[in-house]
N, C-alpha and C. Protein backbone atom coordinates (compact mmCIF):
# COMPACT_ATOMS: atom_id res chain seq x y z
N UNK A 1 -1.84 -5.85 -33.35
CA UNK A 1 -2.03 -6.34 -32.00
C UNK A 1 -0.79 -7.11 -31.52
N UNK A 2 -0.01 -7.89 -32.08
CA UNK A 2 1.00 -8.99 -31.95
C UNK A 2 1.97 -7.77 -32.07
N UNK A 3 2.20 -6.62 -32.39
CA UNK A 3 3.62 -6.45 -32.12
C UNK A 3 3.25 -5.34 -31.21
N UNK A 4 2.02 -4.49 -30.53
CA UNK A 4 1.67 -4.13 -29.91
C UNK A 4 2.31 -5.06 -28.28
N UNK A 5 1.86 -5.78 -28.50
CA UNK A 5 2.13 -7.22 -27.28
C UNK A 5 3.47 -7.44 -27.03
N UNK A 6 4.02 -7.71 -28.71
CA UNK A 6 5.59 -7.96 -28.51
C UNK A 6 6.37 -6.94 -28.00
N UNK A 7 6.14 -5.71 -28.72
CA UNK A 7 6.14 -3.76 -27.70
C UNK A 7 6.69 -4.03 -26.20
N UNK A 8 5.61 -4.62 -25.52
CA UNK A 8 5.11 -4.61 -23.92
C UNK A 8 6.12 -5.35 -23.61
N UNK A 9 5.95 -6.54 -24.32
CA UNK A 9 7.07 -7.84 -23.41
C UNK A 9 8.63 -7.13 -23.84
N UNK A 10 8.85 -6.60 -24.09
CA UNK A 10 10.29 -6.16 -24.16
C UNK A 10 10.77 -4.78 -23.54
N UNK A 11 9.70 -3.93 -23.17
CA UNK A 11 9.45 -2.83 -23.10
C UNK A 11 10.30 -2.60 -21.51
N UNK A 12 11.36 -2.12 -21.17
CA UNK A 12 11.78 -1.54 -19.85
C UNK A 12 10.81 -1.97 -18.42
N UNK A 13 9.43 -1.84 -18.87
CA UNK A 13 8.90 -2.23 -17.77
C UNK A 13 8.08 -3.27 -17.91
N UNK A 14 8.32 -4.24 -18.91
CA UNK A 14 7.36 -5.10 -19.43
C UNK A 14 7.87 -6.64 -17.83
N UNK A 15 7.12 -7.35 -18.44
CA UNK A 15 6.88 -8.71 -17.81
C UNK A 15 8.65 -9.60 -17.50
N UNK A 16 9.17 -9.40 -18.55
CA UNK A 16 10.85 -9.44 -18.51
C UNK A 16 11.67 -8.83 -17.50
N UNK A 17 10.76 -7.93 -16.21
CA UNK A 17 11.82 -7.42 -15.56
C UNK A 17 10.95 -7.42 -14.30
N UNK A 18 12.35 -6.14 -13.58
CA UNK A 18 11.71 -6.87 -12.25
C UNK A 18 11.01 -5.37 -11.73
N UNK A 19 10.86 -4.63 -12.91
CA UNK A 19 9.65 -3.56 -13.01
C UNK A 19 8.19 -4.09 -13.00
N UNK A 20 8.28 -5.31 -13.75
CA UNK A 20 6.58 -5.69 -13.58
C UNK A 20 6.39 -6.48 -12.86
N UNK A 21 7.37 -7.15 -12.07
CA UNK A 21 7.05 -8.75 -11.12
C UNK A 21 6.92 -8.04 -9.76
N UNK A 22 8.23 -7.58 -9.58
CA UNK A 22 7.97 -6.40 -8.19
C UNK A 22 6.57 -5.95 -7.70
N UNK A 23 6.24 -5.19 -8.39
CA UNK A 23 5.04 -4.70 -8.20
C UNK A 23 3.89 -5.72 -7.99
N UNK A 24 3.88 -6.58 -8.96
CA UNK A 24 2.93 -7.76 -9.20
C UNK A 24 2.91 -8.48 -7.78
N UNK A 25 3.97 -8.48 -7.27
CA UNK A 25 4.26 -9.54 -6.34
C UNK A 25 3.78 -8.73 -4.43
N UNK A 26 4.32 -7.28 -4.81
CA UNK A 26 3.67 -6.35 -3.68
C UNK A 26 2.12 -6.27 -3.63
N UNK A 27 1.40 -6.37 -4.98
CA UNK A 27 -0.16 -6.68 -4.55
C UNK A 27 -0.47 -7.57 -3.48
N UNK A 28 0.11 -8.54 -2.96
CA UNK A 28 -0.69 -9.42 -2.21
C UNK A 28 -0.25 -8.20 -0.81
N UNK A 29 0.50 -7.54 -0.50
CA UNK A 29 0.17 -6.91 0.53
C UNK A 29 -1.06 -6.00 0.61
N UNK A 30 -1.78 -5.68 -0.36
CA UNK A 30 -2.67 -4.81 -0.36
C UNK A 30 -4.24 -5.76 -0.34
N UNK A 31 -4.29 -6.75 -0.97
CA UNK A 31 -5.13 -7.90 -1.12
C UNK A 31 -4.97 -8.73 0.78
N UNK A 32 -3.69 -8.62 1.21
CA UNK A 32 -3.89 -8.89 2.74
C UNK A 32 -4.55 -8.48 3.65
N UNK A 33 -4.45 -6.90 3.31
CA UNK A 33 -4.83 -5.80 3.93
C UNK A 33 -6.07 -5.44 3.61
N UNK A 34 -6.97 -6.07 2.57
CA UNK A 34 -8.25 -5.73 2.10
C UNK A 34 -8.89 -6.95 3.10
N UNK A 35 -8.35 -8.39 3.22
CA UNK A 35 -9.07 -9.19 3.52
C UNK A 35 -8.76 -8.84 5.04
N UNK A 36 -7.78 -8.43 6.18
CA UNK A 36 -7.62 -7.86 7.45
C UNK A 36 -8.53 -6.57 7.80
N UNK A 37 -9.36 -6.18 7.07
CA UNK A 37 -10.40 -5.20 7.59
C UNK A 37 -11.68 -6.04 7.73
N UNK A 38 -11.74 -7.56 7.61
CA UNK A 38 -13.00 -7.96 7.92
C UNK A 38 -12.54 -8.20 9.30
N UNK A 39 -11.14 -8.33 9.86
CA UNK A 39 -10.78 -9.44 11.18
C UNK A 39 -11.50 -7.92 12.14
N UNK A 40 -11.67 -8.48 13.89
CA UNK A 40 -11.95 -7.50 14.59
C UNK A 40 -10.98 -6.11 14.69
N UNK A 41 -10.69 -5.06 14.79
CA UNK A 41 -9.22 -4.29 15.39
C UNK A 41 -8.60 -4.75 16.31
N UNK A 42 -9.46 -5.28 17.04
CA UNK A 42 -7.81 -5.57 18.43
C UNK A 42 -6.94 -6.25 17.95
N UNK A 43 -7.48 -7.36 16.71
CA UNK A 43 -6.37 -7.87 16.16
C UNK A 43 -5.40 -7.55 15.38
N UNK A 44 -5.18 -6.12 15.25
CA UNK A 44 -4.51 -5.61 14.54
C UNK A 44 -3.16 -5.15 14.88
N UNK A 45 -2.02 -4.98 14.38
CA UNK A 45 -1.09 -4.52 15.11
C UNK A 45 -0.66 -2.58 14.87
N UNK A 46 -0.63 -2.50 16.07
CA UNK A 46 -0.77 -0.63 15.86
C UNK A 46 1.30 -0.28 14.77
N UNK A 47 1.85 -1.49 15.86
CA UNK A 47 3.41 -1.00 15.14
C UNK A 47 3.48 -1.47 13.80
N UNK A 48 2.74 -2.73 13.69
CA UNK A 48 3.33 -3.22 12.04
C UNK A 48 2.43 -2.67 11.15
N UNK A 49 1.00 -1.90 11.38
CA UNK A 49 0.36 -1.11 10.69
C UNK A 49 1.35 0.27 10.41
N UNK A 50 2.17 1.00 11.16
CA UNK A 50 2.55 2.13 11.30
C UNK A 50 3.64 1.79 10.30
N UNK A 51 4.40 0.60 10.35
CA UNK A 51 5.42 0.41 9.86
C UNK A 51 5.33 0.35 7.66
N UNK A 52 3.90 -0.59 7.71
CA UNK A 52 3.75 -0.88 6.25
C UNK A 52 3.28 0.78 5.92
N UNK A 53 3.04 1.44 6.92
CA UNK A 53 2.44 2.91 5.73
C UNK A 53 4.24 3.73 5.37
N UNK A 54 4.91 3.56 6.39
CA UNK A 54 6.02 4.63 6.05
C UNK A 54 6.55 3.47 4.87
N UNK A 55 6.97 2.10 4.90
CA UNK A 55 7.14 1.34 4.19
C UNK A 55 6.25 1.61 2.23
N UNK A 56 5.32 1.68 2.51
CA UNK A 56 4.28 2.06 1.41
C UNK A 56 5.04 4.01 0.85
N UNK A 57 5.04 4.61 1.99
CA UNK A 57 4.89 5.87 1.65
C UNK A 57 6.57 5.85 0.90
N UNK A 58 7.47 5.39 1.36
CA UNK A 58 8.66 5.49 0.30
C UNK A 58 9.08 4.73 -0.64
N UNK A 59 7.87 3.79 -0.76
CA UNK A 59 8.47 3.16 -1.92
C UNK A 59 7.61 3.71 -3.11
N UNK A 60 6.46 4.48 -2.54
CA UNK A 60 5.99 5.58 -4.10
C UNK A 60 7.07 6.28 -4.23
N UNK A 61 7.44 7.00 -3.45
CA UNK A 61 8.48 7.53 -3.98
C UNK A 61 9.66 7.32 -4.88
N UNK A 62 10.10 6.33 -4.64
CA UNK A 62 11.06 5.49 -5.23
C UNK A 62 10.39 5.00 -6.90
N UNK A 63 8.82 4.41 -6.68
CA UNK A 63 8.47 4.56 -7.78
C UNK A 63 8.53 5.37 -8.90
N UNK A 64 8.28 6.52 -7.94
CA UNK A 64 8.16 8.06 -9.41
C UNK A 64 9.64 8.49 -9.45
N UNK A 65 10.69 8.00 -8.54
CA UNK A 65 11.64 8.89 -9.09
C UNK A 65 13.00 7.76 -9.81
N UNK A 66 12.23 6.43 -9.91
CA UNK A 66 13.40 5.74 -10.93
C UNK A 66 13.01 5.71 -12.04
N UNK A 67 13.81 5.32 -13.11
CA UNK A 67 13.85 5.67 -14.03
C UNK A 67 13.71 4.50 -15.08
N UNK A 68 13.10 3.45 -15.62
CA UNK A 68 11.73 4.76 -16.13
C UNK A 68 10.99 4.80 -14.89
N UNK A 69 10.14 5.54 -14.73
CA UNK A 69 9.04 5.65 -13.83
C UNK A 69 8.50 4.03 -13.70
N UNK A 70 8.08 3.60 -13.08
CA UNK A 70 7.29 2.53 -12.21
C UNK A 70 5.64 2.76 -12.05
N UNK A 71 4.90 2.85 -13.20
CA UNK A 71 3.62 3.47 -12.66
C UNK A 71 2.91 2.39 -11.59
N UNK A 72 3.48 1.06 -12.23
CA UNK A 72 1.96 -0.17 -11.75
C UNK A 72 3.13 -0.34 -10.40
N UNK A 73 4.16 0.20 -9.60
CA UNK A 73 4.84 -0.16 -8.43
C UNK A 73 4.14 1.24 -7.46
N UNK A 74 3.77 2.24 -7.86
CA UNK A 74 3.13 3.20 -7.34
C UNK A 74 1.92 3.16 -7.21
N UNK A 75 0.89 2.35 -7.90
CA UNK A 75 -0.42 2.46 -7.88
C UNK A 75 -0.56 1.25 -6.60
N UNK A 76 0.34 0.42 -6.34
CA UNK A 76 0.36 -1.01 -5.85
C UNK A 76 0.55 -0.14 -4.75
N UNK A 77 1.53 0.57 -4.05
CA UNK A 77 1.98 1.17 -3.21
C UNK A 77 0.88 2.44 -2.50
N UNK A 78 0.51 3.05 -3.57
CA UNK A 78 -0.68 4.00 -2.84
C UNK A 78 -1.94 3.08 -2.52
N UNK A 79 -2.20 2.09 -3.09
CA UNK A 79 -3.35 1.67 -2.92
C UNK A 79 -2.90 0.77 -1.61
N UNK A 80 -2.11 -0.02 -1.26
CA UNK A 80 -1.69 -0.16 0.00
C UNK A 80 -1.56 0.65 1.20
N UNK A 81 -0.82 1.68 1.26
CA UNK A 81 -1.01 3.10 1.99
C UNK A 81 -2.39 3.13 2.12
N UNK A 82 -3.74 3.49 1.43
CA UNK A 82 -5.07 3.46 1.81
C UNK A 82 -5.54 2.64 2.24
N UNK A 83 -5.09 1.05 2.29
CA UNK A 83 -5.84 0.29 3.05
C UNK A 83 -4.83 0.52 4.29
N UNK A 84 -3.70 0.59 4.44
CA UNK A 84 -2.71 0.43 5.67
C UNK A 84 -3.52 1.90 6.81
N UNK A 85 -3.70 2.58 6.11
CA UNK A 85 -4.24 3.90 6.93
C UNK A 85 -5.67 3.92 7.59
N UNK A 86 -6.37 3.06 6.19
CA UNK A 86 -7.51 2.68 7.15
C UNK A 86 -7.58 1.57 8.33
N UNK A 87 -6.70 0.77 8.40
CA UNK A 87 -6.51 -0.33 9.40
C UNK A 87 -5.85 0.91 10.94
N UNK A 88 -4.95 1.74 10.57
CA UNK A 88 -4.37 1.82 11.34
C UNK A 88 -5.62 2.98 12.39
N UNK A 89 -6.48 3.84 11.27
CA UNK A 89 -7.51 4.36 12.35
C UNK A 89 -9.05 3.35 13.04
N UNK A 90 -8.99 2.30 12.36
CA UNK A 90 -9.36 0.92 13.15
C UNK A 90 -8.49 0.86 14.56
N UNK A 91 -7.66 0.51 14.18
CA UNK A 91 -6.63 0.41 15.47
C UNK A 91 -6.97 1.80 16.60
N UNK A 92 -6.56 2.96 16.14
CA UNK A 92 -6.52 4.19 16.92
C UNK A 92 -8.06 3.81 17.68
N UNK A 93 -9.05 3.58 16.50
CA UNK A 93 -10.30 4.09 17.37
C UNK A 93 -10.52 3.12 18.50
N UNK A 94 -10.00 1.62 18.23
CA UNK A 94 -10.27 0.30 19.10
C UNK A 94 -9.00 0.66 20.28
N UNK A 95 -8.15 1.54 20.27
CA UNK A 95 -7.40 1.64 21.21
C UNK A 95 -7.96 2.58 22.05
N UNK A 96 -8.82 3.87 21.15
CA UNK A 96 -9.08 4.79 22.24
C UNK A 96 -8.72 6.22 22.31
N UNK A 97 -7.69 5.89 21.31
CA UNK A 97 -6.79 7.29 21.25
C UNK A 97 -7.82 8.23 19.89
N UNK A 98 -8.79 8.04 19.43
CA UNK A 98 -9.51 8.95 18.82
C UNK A 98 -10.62 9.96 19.54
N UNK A 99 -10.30 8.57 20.48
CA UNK A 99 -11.85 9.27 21.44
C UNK A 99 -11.58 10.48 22.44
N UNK A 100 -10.24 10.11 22.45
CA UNK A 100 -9.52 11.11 23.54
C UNK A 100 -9.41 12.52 23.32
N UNK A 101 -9.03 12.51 21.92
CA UNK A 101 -9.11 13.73 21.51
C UNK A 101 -10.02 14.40 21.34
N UNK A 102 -11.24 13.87 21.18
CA UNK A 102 -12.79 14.51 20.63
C UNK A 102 -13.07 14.74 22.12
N UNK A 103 -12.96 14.14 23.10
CA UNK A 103 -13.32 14.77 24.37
C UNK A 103 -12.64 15.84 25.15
N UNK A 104 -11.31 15.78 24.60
CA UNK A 104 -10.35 16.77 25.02
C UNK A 104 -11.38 18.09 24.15
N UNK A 105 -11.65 18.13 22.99
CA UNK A 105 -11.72 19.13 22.58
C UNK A 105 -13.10 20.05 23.06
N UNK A 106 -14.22 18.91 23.73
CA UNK A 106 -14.91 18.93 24.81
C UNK A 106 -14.83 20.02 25.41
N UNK A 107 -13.85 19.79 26.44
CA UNK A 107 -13.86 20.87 27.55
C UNK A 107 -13.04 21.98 27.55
């Protein structure tokens, strides 16, 4: 168990770098974004919602393609992207622009 542990803490992506703090430290955007789906939508912002998903969407990327891989900076990152996406069709629907389309398709 103890050198299992000692393994981790030295390990490329262990606690020693800024492979595991990074990530650690991007959770609270996703923990923001969990507790901002209780607020109403209008309070939401349509640009800085739009902004954290492309924000989210390249930094998975970046996750899977450095080296070593970044798993816990990608899981932090997609799981952000899903709350950022659900805020942002909060937004769409409290703006209106969902409704528009379902009636367009109406007539």
């Amino acid at each position: 168990m103890a050198s299992a542990f000692r393994a981790f803490l030295n390990s490329p992506v262990g606690p020693k770098t800024t492979h595991f703090w990074g990530p650690i430290a991007n959770w609270g955007f996703v923990v923001a974004g969990l507790v901002d789906t209780q607020k109403p939508p209008d309070m939401i912002s349509g640009n800085m919602t739009a902004v954290m998903c492309v924000y989210s969407g390249l930094f998975m990327r970046f996750a899977w393609m450095v080296q070593p891989r970044n798993y816990l900076l990608l899981a932090c990152h997609a799981s952000n992207e899903t709350v950022q996406l659900y805020q942002l069709s909060r937004w769409a629907k409290s703006q209106g622009y969902l409704q528009k389309k379902e009636e367009a398709k109406e007539q």
